[in-house]
Protein backbone atom coordinates (compact mmCIF):
# COMPACT_ATOMS: atom_id res chain seq x y z
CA UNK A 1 17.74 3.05 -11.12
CA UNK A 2 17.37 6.82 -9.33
CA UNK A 3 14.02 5.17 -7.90
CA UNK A 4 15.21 1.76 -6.82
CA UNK A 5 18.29 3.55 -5.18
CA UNK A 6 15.66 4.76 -2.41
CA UNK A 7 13.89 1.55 -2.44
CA UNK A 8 16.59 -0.48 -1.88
CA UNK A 9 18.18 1.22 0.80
CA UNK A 10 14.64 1.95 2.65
CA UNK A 11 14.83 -2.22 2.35
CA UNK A 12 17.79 -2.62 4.14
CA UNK A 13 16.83 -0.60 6.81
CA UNK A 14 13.67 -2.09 7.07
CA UNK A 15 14.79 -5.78 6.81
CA UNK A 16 18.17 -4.81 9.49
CA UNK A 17 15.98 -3.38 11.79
CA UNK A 18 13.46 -6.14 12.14
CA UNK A 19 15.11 -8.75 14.15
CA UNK A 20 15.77 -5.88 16.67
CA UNK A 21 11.74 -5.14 16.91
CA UNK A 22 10.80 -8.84 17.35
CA UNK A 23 12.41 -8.58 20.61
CA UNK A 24 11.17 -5.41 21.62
CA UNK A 25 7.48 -6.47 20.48
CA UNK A 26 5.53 -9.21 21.03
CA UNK A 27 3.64 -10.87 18.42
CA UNK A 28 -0.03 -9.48 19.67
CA UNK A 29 1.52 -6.29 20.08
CA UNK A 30 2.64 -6.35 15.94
CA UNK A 31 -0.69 -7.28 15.49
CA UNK A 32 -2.60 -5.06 17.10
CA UNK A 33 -0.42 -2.10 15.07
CA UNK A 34 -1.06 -4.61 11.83
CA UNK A 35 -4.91 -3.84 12.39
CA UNK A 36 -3.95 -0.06 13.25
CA UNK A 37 -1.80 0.27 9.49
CA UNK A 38 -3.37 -1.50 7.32
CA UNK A 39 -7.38 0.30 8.36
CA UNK A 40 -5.16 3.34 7.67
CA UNK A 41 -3.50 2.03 3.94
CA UNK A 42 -7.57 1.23 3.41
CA UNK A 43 -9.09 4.28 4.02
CA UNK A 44 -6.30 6.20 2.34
CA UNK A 45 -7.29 4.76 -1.31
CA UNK A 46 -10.16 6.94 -1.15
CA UNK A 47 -8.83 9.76 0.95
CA UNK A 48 -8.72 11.94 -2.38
CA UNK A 49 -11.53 9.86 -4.12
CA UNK A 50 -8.22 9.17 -7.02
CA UNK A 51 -8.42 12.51 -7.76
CA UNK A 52 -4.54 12.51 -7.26
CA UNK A 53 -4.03 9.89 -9.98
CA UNK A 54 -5.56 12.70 -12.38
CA UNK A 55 -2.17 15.23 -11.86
CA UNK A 56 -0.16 13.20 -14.21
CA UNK A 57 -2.78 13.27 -16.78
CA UNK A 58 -3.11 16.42 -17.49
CA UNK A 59 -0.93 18.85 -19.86
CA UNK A 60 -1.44 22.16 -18.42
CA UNK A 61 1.08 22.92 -15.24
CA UNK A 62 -1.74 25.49 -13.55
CA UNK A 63 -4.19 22.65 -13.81
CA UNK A 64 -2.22 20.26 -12.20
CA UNK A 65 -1.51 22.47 -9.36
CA UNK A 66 -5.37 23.07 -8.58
CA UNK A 67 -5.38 18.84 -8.56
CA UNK A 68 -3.31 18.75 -5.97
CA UNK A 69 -4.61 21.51 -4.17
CA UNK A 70 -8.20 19.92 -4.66
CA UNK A 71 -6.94 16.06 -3.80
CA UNK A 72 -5.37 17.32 -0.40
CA UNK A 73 -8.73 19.40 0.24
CA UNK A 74 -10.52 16.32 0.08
CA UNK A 75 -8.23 14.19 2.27
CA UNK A 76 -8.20 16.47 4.57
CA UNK A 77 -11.73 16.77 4.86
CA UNK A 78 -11.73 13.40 5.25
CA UNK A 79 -9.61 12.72 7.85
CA UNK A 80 -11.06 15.77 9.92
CA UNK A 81 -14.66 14.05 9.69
CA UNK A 82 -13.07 10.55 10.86
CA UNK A 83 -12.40 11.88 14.16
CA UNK A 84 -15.99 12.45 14.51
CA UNK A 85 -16.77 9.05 13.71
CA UNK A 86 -14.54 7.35 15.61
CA UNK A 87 -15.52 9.22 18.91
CA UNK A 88 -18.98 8.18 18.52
CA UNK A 89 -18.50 4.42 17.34
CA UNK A 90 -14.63 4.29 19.03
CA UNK A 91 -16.06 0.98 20.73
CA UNK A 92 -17.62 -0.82 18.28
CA UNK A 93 -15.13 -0.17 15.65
CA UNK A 94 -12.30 -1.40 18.28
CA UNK A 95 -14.77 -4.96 18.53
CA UNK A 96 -14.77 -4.76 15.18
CA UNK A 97 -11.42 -5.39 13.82
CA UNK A 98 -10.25 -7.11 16.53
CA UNK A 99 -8.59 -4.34 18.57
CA UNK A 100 -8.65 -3.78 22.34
CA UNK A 101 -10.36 -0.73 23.44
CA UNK A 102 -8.03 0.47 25.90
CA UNK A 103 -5.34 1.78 24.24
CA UNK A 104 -7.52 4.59 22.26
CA UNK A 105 -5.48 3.64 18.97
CA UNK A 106 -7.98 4.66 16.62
CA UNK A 107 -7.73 8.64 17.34
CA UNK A 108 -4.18 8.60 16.28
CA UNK A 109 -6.18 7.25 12.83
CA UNK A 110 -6.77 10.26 10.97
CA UNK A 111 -2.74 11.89 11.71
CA UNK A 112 -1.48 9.05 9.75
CA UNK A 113 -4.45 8.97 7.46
CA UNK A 114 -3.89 12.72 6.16
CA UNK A 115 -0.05 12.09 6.21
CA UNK A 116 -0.47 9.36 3.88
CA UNK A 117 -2.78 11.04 1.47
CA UNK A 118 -0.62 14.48 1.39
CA UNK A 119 2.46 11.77 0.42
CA UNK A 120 0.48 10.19 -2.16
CA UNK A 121 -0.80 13.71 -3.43
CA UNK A 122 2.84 14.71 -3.37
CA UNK A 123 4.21 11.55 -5.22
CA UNK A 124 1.82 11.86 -7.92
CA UNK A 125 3.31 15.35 -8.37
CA UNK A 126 7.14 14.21 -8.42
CA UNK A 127 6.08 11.42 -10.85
CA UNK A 128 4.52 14.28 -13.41
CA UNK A 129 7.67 16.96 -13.36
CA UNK A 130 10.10 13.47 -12.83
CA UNK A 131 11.13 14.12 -9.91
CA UNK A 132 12.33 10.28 -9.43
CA UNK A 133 15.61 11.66 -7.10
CA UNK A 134 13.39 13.09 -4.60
CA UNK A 135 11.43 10.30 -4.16
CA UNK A 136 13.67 8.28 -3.75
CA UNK A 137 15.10 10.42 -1.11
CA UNK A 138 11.98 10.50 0.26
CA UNK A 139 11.84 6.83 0.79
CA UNK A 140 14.91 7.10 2.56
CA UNK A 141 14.20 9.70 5.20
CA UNK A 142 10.73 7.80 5.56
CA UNK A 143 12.19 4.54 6.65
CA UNK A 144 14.80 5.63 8.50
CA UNK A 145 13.19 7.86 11.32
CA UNK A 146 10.03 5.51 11.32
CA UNK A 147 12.34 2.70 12.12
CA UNK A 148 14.66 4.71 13.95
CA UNK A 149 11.80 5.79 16.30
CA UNK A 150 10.62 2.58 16.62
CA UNK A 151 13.27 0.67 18.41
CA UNK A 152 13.78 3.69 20.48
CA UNK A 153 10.30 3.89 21.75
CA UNK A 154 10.46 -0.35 21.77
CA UNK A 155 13.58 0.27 24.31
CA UNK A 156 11.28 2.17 26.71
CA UNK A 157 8.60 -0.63 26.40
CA UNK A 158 6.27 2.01 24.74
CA UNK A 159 3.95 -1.32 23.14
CA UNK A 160 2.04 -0.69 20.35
CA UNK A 161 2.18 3.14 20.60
CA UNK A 162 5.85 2.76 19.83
CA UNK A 163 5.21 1.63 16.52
CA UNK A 164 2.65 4.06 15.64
CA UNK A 165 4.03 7.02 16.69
CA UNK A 166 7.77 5.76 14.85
CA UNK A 167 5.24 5.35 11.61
CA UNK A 168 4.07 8.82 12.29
CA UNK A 169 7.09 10.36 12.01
CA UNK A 170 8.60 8.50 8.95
CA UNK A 171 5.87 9.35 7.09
CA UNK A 172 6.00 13.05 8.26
CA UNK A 173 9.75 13.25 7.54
CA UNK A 174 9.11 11.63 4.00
CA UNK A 175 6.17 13.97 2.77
CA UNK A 176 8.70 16.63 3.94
CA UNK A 177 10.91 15.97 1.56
CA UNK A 178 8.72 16.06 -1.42
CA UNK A 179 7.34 19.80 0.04
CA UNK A 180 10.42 20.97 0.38
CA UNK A 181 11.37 20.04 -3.62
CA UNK A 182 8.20 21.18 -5.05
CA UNK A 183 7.41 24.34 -3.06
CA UNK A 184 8.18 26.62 -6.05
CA UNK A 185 6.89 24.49 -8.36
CA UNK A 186 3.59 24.50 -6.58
CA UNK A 187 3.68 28.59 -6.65
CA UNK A 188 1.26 30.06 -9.72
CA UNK A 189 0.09 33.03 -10.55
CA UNK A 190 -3.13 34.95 -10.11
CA UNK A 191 -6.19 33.50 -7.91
CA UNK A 192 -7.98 29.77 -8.19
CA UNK A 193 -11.01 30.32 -9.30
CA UNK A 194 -13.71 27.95 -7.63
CA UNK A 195 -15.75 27.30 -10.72
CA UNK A 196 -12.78 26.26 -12.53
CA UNK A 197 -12.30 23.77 -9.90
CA UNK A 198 -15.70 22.24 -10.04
CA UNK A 199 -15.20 22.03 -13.70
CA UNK A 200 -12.25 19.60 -12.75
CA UNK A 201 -14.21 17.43 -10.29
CA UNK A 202 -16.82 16.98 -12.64
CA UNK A 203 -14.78 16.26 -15.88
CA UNK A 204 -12.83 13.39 -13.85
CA UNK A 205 -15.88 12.11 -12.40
CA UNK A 206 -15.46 8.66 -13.28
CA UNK A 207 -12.19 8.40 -11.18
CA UNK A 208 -14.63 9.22 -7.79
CA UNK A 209 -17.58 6.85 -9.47
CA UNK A 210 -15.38 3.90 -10.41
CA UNK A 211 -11.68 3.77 -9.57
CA UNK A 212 -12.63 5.18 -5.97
CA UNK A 213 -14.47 1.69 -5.31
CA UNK A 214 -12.20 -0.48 -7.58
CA UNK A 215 -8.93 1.05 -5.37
CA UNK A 216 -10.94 0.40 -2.03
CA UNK A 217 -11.82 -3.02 -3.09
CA UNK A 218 -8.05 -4.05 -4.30
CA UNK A 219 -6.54 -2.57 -0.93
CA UNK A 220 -9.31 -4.56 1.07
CA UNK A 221 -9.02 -7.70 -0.41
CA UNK A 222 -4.93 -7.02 0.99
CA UNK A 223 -5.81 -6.18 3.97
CA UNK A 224 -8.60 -8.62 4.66
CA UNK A 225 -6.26 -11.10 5.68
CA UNK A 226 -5.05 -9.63 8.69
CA UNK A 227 -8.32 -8.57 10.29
CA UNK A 228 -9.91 -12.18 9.86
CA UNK A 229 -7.10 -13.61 10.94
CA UNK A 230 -7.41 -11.25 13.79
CA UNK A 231 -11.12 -12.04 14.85
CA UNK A 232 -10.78 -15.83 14.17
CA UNK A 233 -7.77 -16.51 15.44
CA UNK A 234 -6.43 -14.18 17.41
CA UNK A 235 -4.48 -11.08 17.49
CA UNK A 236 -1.43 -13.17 18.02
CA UNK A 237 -1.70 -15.16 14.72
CA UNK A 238 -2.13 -11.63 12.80
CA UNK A 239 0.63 -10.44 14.41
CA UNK A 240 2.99 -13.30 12.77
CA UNK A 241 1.02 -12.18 9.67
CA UNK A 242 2.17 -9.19 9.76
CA UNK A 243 5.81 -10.18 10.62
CA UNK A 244 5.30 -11.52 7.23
CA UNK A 245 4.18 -8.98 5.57
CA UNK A 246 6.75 -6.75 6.91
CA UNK A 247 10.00 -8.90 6.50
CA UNK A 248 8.79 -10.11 2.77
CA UNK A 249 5.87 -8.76 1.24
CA UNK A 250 6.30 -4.90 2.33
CA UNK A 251 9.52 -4.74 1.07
CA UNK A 252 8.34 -6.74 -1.98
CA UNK A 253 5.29 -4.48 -2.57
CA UNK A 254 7.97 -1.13 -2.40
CA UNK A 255 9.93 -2.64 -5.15
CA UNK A 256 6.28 -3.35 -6.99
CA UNK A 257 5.43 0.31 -6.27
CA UNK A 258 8.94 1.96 -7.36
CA UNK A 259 8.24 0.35 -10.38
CA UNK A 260 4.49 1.02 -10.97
CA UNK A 261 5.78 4.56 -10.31
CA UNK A 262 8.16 4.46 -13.03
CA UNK A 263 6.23 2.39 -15.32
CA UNK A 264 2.54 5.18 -14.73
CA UNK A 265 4.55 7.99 -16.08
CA UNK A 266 6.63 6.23 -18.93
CA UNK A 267 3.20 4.46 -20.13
CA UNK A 268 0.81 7.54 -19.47
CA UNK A 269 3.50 9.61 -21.63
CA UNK A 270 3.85 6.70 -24.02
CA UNK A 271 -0.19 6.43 -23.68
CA UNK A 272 -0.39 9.91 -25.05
CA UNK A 273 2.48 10.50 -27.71
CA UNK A 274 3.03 7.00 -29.07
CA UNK A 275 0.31 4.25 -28.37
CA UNK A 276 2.22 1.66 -30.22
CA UNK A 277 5.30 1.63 -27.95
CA UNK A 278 3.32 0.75 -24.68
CA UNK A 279 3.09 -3.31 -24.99
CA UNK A 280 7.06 -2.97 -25.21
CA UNK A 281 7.23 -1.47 -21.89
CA UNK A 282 4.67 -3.57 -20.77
CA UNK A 283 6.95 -6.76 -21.71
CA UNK A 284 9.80 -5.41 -20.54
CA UNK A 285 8.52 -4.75 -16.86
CA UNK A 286 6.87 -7.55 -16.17
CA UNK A 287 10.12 -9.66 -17.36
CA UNK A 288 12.20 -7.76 -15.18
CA UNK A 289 9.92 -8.44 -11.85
CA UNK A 290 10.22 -11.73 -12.48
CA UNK A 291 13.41 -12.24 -12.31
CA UNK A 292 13.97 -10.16 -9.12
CA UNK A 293 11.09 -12.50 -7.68
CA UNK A 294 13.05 -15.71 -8.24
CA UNK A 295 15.72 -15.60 -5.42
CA UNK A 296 13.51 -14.52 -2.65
CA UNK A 297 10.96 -16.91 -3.37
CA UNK A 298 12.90 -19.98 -3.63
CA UNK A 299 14.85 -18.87 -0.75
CA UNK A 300 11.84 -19.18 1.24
CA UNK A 301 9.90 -22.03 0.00
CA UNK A 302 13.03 -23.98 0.78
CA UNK A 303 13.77 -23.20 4.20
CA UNK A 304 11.16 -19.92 5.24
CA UNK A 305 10.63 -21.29 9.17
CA UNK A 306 13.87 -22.22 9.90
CA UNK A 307 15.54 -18.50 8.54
CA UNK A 308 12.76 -16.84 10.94
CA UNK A 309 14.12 -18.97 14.03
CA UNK A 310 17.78 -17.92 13.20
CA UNK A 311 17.09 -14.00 12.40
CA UNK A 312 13.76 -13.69 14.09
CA UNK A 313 13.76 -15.90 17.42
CA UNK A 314 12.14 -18.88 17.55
CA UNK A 315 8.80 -17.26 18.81
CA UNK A 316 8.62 -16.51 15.38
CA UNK A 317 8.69 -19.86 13.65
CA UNK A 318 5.18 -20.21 12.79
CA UNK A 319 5.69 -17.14 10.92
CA UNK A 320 8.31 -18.64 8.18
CA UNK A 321 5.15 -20.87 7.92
CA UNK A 322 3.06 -18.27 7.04
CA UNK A 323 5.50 -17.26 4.44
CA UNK A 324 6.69 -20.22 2.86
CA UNK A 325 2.85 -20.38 2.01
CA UNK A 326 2.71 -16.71 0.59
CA UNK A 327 5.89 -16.84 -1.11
CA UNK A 328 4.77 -17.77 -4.94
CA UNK A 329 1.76 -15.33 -4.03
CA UNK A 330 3.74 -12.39 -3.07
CA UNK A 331 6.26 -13.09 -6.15
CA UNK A 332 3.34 -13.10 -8.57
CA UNK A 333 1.95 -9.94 -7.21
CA UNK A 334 5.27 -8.24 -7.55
CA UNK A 335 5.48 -8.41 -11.24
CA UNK A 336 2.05 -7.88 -12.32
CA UNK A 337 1.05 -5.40 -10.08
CA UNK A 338 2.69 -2.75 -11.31
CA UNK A 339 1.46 -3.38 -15.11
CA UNK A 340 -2.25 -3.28 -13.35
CA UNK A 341 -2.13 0.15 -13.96
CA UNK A 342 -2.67 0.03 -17.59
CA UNK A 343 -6.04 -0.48 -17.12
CA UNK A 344 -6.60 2.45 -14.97
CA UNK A 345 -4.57 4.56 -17.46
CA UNK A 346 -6.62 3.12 -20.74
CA UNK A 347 -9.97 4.39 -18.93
CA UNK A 348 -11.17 0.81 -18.28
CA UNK A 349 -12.61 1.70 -14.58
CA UNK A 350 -15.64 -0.79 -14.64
CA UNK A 351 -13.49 -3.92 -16.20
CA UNK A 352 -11.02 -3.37 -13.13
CA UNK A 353 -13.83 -2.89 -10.85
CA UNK A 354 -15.50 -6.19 -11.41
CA UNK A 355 -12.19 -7.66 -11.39
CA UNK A 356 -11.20 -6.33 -8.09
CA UNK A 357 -14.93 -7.37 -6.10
CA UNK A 358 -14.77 -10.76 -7.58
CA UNK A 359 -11.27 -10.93 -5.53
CA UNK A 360 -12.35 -9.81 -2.76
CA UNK A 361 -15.46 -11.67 -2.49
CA UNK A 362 -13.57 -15.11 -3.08
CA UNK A 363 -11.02 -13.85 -0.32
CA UNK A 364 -14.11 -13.34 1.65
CA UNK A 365 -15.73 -16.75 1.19
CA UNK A 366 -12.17 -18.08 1.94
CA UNK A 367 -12.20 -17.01 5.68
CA UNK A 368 -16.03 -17.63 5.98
CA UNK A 369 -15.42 -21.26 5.31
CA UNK A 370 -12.52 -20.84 7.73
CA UNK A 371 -15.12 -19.63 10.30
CA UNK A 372 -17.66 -22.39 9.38
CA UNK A 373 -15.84 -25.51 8.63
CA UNK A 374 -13.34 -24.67 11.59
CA UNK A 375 -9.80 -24.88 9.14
CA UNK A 376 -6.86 -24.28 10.23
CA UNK A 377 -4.65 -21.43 9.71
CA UNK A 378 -2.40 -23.05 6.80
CA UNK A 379 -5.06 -24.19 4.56
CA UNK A 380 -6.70 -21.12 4.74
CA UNK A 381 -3.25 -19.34 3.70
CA UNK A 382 -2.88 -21.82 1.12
CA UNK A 383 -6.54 -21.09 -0.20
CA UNK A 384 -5.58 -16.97 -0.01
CA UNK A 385 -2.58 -17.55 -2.28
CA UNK A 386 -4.25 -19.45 -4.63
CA UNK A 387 -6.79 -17.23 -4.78
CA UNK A 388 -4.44 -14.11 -5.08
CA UNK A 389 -2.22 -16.17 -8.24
CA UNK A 390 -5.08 -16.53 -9.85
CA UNK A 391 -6.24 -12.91 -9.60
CA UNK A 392 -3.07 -11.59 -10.57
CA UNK A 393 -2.37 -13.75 -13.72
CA UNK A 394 -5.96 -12.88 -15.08
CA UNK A 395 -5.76 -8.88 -14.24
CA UNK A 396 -2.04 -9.62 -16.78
CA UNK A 397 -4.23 -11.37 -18.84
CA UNK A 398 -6.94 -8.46 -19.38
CA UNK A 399 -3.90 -5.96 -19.11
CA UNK A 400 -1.98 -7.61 -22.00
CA UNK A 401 -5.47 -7.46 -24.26
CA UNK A 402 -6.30 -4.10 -23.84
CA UNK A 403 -2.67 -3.14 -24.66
CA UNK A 404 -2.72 -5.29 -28.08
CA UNK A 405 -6.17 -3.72 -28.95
């Protein structure tokens, strides 16, 4: 409940504010930050290689500390060699995805990449020492200033820069908060010793070797959607996409991530102390999803078009489209998702990797039939969602097995 508090009130600001920036922003202008967010929420899954999942394993407080030291050392690393990249390839990677070249998005990349690792890093560390009031809070004075910021910046027709730059700051303004908590915590004694953090890096190897390409493959075959949508139809269409995603599945997937939070460190304790009790929790979580899924769902496969023409505009309809198609999808993903982090948790790295590249190469051959055969945008939304129930109701499947064994 101290979680979902935050959530729910990040939700409302998020779902208030959003007829106000559909008519400050046009729908190319939504997608063109789309393309900008979601290259960002990719790279980030392997910022810190998963090395930050590791902090809530272990049992030792000093050892913990040195993961999160090491996890944002690697981040930032990573983000500082981006820039690098992206001034010598700035122009192909803007043909690329689908972006236009003259609004130099892409060196604005690597600020919100290393915000979004450090806020990872630093959620990791509230979930060990349960810390579930600060994140909350921190959810809070994310959303807030990011969407504050944004409809200021939208009133001075600021285009897509005003929705970066509000991003920017709610996610600066939410890692913030976490700091500020753990600072002391963070303090320990006597030096780090550099051999003692190789040691680290090498014992949780397989997180780097196998989770690394399993969490890049998951958040790809997410974001796929938008950046084909975005080269084969336009940046227009994946900006009603994104309307989407922001209006439903977004708030949705915080929900799904509040409780993946929640359920990680009961389970990993449980995991640890009392093996037995962990298909309980496992019931119980995925139950509860569901039923928070219902409403929203049937709310929009009954009328999804015509409550975007009333709260949107009606340059919007085609968008309730889009989501009356992705409703059972996004409902599905919401109560499994969370429960997908068993296998991560059980050590089952390879199982969840094969899982997660079969997804994404059917998502793949999706839009590459779309491209060939010339489809329209609906069936190939229709196709996605299939494809995404199905993934979702095997990875519960495997979950539900490995939990039993």
């Amino acid at each position: 409940m101290t979680l979902s508090s935050g959530t729910i009130v990040a939700q409302i600001i998020g779902m208030v504010s959003a007829p106000i920036l559909t008519r400050l922003y046009l729908p190319d202008e939504f997608g063109a930050f789309a393309i900008y967010l979601n290259g960002v929420l990719l790279i980030s899954t392997i910022s810190c290689l998963r090395y930050e999942m590791t902090i809530i394993l272990v049992k030792q407080h000093r050892t913990a500390v040195l993961l999160v030291f090491l996890s944002a050392l690697i981040a930032s690393t990573l983000s500082l060699g981006l820039w690098g990249c992206i001034a010598a390839f700035e122009d192909a990677i803007h043909a690329m995805v689908g972006l236009g070249s003259e609004n130099h998005l892409l060196f604005a990349l690597p600020v919100s990449l290393i915000l979004v690792s450090l806020y990872k890093i630093a959620g990791y560390w509230a979930v060990r020492n349960k810390d579930f009031a600060g994140l909350s809070l921190s959810k809070i004075w994310q959303s807030l200033p990011q969407t504050t910021g944004q409809i200021s910046l939208g009133l001075f027709h600021c285009g897509v820069w005003g929705l970066v730059i509000g991003e920017m700051v709610g996610r600066l303004l939410g890692l913030l908060t976490l700091v500020l908590r753990s600072r002391k915590a963070l303090f320990i004694q006597g030096p780090i010793r550099l051999q003692r953090g190789l040691t680290l890096l090498s014992y949780y190897r397989q997180y780097p070797l196998y989770s690394t390409w399993s969490g890049l493959i998951n958040e790809a075959g997410s974001v796929a959607p938008v950046f084909f949508l975005a080269t084969l139809y336009g940046g227009e269409t994946a900006g009603l996409f994104a309307l989407v995603q922001r209006v439903f599945a977004l708030p949705m997937d915080l929900v799904g991530q509040t409780a993946s939070t929640f359920y990680t460190a009961e389970a990993s304790k449980a995991i640890r102390t009392c093996p037995k009790t962990v298909s309980g929790l496992f019931v119980r979580t995925v139950a509860l999803l569901l039923a928070l899924a219902v409403i929203p769902v049937a709310l929009l496969l009954w009328s999804g078009p015509r409550i975007f023409d009333v709260v949107f505009g009606p340059e919007w309809h085609t968008a309730g489209i889009y989501a009356q198609i992705m409703a059972i999808a996004y409902g599905v993903r919401l109560a499994i998702f969370p429960i997908s982090q068993t296998m991560q948790m059980l050590g089952k790295q390879r199982l969840v990797l094969f899982i997660e590249a079969t997804r994404l190469l059917s998502i793949i051959g999706v839009f590459a039939c779309a491209y060939v055969l010339k489809l329209s945008v609906e069936v190939v939304l229709t196709e996605y969602s299939a494809i995404l129930v199905g993934f979702y109701v095997c990875m519960f499947v495997v979950s539900w097995r490995a939990v039993k064994a």
